[in-house]
C-alpha atoms as a PDB file:
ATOM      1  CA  UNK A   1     -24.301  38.516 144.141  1.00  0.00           C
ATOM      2  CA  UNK A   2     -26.729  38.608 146.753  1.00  0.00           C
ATOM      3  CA  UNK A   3     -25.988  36.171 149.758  1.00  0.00           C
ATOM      4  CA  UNK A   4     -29.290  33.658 148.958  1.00  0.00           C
ATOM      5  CA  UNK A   5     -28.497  33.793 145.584  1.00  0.00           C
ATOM      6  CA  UNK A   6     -24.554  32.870 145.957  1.00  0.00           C
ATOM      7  CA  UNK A   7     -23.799  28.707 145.486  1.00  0.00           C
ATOM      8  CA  UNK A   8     -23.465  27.108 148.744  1.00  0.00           C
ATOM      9  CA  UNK A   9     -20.288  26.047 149.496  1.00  0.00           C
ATOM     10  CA  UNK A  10     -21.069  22.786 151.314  1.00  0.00           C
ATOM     11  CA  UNK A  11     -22.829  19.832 150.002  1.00  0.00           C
ATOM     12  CA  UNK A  12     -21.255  20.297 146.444  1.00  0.00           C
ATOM     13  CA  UNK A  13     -22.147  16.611 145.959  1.00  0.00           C
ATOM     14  CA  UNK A  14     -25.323  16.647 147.121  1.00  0.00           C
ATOM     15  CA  UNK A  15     -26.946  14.990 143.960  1.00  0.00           C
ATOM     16  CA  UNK A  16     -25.063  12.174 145.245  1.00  0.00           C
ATOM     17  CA  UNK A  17     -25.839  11.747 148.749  1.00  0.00           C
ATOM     18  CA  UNK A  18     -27.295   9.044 150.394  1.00  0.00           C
ATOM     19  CA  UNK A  19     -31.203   9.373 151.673  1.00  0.00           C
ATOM     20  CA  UNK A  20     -30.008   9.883 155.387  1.00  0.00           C
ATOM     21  CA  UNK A  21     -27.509  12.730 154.325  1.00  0.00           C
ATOM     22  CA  UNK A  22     -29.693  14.503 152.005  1.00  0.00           C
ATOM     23  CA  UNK A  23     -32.339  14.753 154.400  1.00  0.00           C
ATOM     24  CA  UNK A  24     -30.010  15.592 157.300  1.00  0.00           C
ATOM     25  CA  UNK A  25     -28.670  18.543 155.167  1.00  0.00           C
ATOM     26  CA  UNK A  26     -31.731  19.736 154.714  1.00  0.00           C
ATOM     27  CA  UNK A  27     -32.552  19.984 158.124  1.00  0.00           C
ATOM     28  CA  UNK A  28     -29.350  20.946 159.933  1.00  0.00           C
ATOM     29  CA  UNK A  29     -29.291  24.031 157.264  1.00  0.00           C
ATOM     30  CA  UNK A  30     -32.419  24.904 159.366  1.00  0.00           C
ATOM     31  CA  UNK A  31     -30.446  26.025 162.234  1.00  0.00           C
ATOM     32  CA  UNK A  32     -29.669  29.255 160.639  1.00  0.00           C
ATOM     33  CA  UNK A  33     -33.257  30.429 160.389  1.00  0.00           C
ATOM     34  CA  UNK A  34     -33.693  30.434 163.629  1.00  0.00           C
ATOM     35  CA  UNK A  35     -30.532  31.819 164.294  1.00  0.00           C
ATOM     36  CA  UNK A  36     -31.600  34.900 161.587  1.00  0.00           C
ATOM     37  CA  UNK A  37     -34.177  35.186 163.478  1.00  0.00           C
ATOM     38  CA  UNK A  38     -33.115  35.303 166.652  1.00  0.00           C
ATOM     39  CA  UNK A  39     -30.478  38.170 166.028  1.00  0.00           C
ATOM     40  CA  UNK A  40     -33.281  40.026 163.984  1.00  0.00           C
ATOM     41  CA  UNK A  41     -35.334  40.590 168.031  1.00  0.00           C
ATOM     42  CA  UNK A  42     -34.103  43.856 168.253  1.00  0.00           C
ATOM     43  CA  UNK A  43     -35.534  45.161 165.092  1.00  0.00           C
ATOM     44  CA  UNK A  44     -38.613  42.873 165.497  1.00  0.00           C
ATOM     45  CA  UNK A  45     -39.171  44.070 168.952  1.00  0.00           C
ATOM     46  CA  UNK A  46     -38.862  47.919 167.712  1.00  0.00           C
ATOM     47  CA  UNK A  47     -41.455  46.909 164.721  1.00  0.00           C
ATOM     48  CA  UNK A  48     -44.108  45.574 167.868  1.00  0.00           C
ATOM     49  CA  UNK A  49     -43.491  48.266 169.974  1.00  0.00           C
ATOM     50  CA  UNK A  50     -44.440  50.603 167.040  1.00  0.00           C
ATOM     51  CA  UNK A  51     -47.339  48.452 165.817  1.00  0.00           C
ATOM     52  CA  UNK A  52     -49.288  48.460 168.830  1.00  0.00           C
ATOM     53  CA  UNK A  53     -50.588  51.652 169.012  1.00  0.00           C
ATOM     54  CA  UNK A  54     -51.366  51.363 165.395  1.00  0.00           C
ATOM     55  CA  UNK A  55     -53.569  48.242 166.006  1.00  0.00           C
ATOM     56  CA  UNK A  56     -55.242  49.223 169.272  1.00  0.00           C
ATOM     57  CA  UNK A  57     -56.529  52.543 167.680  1.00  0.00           C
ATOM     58  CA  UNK A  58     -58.694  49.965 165.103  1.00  0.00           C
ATOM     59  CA  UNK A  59     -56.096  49.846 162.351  1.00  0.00           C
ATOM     60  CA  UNK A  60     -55.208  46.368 160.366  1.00  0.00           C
ATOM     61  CA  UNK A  61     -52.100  43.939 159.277  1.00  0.00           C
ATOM     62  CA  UNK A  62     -51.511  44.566 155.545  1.00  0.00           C
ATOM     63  CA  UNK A  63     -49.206  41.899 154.271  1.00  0.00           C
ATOM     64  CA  UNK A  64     -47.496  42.261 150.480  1.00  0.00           C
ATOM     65  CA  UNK A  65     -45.201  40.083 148.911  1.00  0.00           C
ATOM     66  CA  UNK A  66     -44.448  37.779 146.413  1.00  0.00           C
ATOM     67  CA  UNK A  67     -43.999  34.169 145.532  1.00  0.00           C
ATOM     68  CA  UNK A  68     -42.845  32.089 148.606  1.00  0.00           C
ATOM     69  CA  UNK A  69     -42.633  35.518 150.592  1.00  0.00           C
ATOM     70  CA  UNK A  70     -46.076  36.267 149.366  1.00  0.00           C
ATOM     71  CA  UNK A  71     -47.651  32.944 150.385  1.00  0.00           C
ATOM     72  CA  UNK A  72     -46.220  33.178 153.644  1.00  0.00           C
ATOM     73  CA  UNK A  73     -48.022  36.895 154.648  1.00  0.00           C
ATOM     74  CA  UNK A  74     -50.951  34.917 153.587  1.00  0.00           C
ATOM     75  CA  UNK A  75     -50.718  32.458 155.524  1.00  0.00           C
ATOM     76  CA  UNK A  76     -49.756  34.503 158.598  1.00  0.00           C
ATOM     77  CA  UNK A  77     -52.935  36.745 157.880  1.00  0.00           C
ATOM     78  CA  UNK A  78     -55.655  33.802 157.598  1.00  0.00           C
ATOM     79  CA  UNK A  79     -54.038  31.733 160.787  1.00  0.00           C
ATOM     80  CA  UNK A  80     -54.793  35.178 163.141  1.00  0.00           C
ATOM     81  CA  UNK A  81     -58.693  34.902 162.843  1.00  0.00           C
ATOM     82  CA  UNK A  82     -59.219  30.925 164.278  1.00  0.00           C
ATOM     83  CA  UNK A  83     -56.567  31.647 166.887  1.00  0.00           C
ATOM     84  CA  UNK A  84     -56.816  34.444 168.361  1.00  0.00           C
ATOM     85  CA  UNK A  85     -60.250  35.699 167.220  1.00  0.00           C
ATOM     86  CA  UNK A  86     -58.835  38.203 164.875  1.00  0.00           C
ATOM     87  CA  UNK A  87     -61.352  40.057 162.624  1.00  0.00           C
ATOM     88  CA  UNK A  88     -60.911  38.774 159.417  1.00  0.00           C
ATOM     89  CA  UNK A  89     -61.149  42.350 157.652  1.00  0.00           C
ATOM     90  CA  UNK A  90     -58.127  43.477 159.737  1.00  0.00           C
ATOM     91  CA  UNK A  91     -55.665  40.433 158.567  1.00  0.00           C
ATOM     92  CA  UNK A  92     -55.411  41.554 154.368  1.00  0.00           C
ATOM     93  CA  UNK A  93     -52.897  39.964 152.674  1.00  0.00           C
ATOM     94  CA  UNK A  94     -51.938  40.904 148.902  1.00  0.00           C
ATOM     95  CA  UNK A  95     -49.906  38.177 146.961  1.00  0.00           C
ATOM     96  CA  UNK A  96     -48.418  39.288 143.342  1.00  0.00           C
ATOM     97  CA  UNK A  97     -50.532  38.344 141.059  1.00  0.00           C
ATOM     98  CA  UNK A  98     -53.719  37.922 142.741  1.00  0.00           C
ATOM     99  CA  UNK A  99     -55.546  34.910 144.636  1.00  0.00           C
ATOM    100  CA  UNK A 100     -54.504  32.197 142.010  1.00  0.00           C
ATOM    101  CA  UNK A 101     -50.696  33.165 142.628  1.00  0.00           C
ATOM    102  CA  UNK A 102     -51.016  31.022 145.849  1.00  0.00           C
ATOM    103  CA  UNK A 103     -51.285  28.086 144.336  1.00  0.00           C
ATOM    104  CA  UNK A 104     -49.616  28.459 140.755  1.00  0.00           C
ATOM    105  CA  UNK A 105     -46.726  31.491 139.771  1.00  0.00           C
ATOM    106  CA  UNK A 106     -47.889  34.133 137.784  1.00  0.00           C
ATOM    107  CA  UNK A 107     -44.575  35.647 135.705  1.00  0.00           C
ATOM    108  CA  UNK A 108     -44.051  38.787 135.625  1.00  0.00           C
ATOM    109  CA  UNK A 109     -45.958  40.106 138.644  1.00  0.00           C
ATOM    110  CA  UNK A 110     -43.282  40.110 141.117  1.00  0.00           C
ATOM    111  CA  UNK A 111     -41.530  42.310 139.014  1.00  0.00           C
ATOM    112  CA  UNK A 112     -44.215  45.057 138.444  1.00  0.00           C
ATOM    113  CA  UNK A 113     -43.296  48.020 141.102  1.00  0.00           C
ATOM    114  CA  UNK A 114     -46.938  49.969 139.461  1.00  0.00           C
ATOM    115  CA  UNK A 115     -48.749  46.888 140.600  1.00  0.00           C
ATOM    116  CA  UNK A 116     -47.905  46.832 144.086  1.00  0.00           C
ATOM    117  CA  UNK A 117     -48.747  50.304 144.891  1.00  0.00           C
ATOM    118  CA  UNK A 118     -52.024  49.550 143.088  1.00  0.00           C
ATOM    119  CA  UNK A 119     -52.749  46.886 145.232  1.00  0.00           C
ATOM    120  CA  UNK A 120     -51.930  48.786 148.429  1.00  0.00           C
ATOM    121  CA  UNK A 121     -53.759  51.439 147.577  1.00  0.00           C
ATOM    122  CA  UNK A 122     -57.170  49.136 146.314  1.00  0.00           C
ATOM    123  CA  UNK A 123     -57.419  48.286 150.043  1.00  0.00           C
ATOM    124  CA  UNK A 124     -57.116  52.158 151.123  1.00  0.00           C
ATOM    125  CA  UNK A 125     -54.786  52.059 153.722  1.00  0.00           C
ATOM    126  CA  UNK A 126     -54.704  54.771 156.696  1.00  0.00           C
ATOM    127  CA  UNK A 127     -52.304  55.591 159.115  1.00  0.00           C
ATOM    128  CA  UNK A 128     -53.148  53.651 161.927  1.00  0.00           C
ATOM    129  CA  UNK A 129     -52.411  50.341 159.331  1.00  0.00           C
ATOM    130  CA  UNK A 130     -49.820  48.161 159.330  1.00  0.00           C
ATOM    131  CA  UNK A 131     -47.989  46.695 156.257  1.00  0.00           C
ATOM    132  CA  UNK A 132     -45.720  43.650 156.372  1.00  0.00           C
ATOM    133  CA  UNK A 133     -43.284  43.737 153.596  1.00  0.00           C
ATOM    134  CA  UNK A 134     -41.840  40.461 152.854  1.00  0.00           C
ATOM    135  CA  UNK A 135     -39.233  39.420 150.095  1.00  0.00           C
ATOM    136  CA  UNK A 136     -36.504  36.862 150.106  1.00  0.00           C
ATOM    137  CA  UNK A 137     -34.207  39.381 147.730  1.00  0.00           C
ATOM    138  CA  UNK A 138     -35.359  42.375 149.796  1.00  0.00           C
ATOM    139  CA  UNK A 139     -35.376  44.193 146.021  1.00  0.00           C
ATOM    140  CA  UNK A 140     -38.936  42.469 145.089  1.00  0.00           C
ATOM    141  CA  UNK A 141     -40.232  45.784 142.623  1.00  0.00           C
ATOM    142  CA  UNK A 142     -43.832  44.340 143.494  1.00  0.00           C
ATOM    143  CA  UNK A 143     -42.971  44.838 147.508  1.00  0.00           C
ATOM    144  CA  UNK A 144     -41.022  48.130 146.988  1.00  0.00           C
ATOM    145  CA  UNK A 145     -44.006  49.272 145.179  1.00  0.00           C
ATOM    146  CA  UNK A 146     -46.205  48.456 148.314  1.00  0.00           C
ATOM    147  CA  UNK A 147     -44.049  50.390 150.523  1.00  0.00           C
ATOM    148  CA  UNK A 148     -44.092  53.415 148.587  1.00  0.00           C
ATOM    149  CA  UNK A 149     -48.005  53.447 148.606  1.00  0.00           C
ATOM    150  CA  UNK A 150     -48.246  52.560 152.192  1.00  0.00           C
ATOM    151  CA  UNK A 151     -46.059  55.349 153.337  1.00  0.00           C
ATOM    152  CA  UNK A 152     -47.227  57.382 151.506  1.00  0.00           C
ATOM    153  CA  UNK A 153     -50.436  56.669 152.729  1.00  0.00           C
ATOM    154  CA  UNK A 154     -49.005  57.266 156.480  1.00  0.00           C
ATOM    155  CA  UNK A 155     -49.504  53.409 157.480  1.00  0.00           C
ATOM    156  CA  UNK A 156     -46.677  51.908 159.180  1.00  0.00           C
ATOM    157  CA  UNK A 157     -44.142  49.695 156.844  1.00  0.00           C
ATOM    158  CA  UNK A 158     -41.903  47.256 157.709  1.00  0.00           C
ATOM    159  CA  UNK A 159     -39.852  45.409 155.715  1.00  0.00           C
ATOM    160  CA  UNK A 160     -38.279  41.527 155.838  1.00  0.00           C
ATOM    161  CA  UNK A 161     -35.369  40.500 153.915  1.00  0.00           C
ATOM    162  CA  UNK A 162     -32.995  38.116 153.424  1.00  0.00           C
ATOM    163  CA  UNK A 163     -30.231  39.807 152.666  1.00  0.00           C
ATOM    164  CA  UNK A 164     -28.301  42.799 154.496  1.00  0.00           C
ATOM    165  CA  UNK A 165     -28.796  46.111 153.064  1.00  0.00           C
ATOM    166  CA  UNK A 166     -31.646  45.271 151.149  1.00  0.00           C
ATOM    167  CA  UNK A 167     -33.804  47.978 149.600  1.00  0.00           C
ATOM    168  CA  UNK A 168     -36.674  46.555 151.519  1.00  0.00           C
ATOM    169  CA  UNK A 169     -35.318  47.278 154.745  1.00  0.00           C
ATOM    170  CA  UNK A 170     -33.921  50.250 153.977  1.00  0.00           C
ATOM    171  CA  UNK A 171     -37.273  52.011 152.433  1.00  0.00           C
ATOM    172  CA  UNK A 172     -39.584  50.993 155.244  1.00  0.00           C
ATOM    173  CA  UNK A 173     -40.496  52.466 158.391  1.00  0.00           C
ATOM    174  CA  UNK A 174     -38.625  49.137 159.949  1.00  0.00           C
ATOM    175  CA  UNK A 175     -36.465  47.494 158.655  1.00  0.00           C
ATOM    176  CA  UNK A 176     -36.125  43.571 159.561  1.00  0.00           C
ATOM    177  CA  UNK A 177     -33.206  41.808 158.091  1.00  0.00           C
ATOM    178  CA  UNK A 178     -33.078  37.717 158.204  1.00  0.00           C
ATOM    179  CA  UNK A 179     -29.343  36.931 157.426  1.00  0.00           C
ATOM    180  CA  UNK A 180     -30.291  33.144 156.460  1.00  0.00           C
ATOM    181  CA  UNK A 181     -27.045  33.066 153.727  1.00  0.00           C
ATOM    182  CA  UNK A 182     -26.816  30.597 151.175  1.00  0.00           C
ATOM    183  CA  UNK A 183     -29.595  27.817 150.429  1.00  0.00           C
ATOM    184  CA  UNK A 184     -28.476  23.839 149.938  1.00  0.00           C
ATOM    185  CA  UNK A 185     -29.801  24.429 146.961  1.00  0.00           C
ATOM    186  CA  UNK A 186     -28.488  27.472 145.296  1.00  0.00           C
ATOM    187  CA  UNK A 187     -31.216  30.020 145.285  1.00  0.00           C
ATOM    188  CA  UNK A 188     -33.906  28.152 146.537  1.00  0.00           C
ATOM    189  CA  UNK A 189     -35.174  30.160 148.800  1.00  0.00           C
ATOM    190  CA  UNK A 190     -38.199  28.337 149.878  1.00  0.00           C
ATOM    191  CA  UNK A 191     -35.717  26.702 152.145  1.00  0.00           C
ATOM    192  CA  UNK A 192     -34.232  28.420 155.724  1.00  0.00           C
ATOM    193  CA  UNK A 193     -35.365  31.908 154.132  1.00  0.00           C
ATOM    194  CA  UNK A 194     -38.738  30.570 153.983  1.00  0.00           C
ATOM    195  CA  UNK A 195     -38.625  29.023 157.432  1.00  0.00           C
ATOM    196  CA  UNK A 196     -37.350  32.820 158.849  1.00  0.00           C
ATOM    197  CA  UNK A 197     -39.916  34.498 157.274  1.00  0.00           C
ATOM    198  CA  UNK A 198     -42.657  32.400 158.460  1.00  0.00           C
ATOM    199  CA  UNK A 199     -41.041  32.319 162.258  1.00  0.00           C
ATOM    200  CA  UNK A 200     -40.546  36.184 162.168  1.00  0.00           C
ATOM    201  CA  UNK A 201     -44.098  36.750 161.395  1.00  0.00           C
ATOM    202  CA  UNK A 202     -45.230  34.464 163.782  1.00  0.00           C
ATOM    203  CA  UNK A 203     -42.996  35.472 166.082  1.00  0.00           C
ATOM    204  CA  UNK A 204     -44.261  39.208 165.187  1.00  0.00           C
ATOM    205  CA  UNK A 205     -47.713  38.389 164.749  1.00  0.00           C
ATOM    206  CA  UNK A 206     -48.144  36.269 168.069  1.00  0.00           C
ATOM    207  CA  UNK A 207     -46.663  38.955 170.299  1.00  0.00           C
ATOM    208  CA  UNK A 208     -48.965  41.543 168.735  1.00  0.00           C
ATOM    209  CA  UNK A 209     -52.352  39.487 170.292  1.00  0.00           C
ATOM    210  CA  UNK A 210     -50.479  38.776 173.204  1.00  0.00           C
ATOM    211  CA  UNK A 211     -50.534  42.582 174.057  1.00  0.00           C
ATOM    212  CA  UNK A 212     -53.888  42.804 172.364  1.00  0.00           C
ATOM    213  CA  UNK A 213     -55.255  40.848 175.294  1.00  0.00           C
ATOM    214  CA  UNK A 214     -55.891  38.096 173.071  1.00  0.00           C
ATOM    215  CA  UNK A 215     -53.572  35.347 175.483  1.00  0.00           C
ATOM    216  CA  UNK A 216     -54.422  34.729 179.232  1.00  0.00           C
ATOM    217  CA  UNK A 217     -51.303  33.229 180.425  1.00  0.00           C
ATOM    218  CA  UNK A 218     -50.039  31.167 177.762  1.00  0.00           C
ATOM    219  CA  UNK A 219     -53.442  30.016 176.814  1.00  0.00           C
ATOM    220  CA  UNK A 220     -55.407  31.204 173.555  1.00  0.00           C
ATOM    221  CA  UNK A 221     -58.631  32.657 175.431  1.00  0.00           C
ATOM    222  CA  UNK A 222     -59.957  33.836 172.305  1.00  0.00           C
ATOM    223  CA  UNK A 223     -59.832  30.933 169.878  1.00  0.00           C
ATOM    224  CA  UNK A 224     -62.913  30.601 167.959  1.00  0.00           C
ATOM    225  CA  UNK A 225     -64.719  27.148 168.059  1.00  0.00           C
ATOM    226  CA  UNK A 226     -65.466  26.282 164.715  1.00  0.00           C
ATOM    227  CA  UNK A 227     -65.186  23.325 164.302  1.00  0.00           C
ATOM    228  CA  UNK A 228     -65.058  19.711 166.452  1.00  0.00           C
ATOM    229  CA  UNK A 229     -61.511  20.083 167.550  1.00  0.00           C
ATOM    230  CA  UNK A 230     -61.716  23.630 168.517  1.00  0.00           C
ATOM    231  CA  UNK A 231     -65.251  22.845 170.818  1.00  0.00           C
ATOM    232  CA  UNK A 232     -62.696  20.391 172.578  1.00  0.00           C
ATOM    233  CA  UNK A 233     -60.256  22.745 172.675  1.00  0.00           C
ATOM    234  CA  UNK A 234     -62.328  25.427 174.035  1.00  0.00           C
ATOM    235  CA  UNK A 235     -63.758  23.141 176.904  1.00  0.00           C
ATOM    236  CA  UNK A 236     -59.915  21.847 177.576  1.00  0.00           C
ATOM    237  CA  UNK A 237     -58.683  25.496 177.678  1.00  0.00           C
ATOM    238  CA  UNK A 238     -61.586  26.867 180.356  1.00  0.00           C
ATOM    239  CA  UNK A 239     -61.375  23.699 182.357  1.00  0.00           C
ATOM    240  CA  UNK A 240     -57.250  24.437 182.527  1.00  0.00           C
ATOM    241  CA  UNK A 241     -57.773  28.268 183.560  1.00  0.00           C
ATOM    242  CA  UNK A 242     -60.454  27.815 186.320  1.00  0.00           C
ATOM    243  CA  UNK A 243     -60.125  24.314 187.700  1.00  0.00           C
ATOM    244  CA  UNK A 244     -63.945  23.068 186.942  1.00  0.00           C
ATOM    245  CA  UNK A 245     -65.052  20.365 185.765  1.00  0.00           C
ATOM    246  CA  UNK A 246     -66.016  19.712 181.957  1.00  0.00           C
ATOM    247  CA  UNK A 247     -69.461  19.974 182.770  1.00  0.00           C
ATOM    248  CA  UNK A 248     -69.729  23.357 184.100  1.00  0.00           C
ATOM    249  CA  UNK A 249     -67.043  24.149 181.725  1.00  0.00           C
ATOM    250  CA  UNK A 250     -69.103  23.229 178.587  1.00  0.00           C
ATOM    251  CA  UNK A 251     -72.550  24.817 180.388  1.00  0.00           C
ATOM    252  CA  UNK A 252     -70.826  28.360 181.171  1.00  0.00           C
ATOM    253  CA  UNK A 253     -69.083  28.464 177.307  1.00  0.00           C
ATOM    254  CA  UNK A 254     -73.204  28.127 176.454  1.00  0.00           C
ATOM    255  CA  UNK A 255     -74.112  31.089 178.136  1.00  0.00           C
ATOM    256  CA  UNK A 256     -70.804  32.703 176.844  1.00  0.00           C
ATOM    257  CA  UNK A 257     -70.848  32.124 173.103  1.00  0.00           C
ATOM    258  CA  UNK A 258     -68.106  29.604 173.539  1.00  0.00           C
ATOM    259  CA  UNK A 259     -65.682  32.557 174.630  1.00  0.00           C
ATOM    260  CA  UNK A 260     -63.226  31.432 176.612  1.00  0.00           C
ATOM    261  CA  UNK A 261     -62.022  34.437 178.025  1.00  0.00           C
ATOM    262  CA  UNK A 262     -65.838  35.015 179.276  1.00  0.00           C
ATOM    263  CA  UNK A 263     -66.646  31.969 180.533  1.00  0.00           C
ATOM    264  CA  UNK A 264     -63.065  31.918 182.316  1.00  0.00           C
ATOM    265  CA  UNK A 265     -64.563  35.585 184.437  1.00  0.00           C
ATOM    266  CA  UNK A 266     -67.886  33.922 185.167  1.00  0.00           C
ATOM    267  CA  UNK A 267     -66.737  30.730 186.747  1.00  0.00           C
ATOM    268  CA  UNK A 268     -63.639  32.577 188.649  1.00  0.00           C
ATOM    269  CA  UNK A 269     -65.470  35.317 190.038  1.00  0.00           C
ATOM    270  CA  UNK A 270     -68.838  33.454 190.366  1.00  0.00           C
ATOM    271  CA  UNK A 271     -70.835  36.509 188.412  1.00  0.00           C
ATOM    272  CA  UNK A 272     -73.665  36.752 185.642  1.00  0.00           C
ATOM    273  CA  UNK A 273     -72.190  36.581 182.289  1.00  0.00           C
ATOM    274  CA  UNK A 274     -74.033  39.768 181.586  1.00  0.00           C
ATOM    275  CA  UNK A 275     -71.339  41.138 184.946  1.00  0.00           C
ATOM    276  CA  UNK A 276     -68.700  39.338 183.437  1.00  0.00           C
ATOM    277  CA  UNK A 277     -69.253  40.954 180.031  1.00  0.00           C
ATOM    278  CA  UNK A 278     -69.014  44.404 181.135  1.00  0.00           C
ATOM    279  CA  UNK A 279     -65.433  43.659 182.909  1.00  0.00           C
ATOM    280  CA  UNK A 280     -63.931  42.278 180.631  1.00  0.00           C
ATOM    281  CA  UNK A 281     -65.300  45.280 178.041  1.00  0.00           C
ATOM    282  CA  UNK A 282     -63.604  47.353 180.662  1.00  0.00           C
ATOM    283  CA  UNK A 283     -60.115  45.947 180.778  1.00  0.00           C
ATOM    284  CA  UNK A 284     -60.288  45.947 177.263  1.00  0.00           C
ATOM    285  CA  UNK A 285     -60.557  42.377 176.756  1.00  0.00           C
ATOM    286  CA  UNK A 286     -57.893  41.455 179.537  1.00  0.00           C
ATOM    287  CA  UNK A 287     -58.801  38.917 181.895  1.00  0.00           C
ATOM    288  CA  UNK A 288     -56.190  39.526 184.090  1.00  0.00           C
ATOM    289  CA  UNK A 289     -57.487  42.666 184.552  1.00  0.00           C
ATOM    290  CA  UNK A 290     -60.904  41.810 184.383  1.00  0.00           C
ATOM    291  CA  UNK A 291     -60.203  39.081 187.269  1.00  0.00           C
ATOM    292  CA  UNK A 292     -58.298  41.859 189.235  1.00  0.00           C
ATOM    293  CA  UNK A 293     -60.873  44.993 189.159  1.00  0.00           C
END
């Protein structure tokens, strides 16, 4: 039986719990995603290192998977464009069972290997792509299906599981295995599979924009401000890298488009915007580098 599917054996009474205990289970189990995760950096940091040439040459994050797994990639894919200015064309997540599977299960589709490849192959992926395989089971037909077509298609897989020696892992490119174990409740694996899946992609996804340039220190120079919070956030964020004053924060971001990353050149160096444009275009969107040539 595999490992997320095998009863726990602690909390055997936890129908009987008190409130205090039943939530405390459920959060001390925790511990053991990030503790997956955590012994998974070696395989994650192999999956970056082979991304990033992928990415910089124009190619996009392909995400398949399904149920919980499936909601997850989407989630990772429609977080990227807000905070780090990702293109939204280049984040594509496919969930078994189309859009509507995010928000109610559709039977059956998880378990359709022809459907999968389909829906890789809809989006026409090329080699410079990558595709995020995710399944709890790591034997998810729908995801093995996606793998097959993306290969074969000369994109980049890589494959998350929950369980050791999962076809998943083994049939991508990459192979990243989240050893979560058992669930507090038998099989759920919405639990601290869920919570490793979602901190490996982060983890994954937020390393990838750092070395896109995409992060100037530890601060998200190319957040897009579209709404109230993010027009504070933007004015916060320049104010914090340069050392002005709101004012000429908030006047510079005008002339910049509200990019942070531009506004941050024109105020350190004391240039045009049109100067400070071309630098950064230069240094390929690094304003470290920008700053330095």
């Amino acid at each position: 039986m595999l490992k997320t599917e095998t009863p726990s054996t602690q909390h055997l009474d936890l129908d009987l719990y008190p409130s205090a205990d039943l939530l405390a289970a459920f959060v001390d189990d925790q511990t053991a995603a990030v503790a997956a995760v955590r012994a998974a950096l070696p395989q994650l940091q192999a999956a970056l290192d082979a991304a990033l040439p992928r990415i910089q040459a124009g190619g996009r994050l392909l995400y398949a998977g399904a149920g919980t797994s499936g909601r997850l990639g989407v989630l990772d894919s429609v977080e990227l464009p807000p905070t780090f200015g990702w293109p939204r064309d280049r984040a594509v997540a496919l969930l078994a069972g189309g859009h509507g599977a995010m928000f109610q299960a559709v039977e059956g589709a998880e378990d359709d290997r022809a459907l999968g490849a389909a829906d890789i192959a809809s989006v026409h992926p090329t080699p410079n792509d990558v595709l995020l395989a995710i399944a709890a089971s790591g034997g998810t037909p729908y995801v093995l299906g996606a793998i097959e077509a993306g290969r074969a298609a000369g994109a980049l897989t890589i494959g998350f599981a929950n369980n050791p020696d999962a076809p998943v892992t083994a049939s991508a490119d990459i192979g990243v295995t989240l050893d979560t174990g058992p669930e507090v409740i038998s099989g759920s694996t919405r639990l601290k599979a869920g919570s490793a899946q979602k901190m490996a992609l982060n983890t994954f996804s937020s390393s990838l924009m750092v070395r896109l340039n995409k992060v100037y220190g530890n601060l998200m120079v190319d957040v897009q401000a579209t709404n109230a919070k993010l027009v504070r956030r933007t004015v916060a964020l320049t104010v914090k890298a340069t050392g002005c004053d709101e004012a000429l924060a908030r006047a510079t971001l005008d002339q910049c488009a509200q990019s942070v990353k531009w506004a941050i050149v024109v105020i350190k160096l004391g240039i045009t915007p049109a100067e400070a444009q071309a630098r950064l275009a230069r240094a390929q969107g690094s304003v470290r580098a920008a700053l330095a040539a």
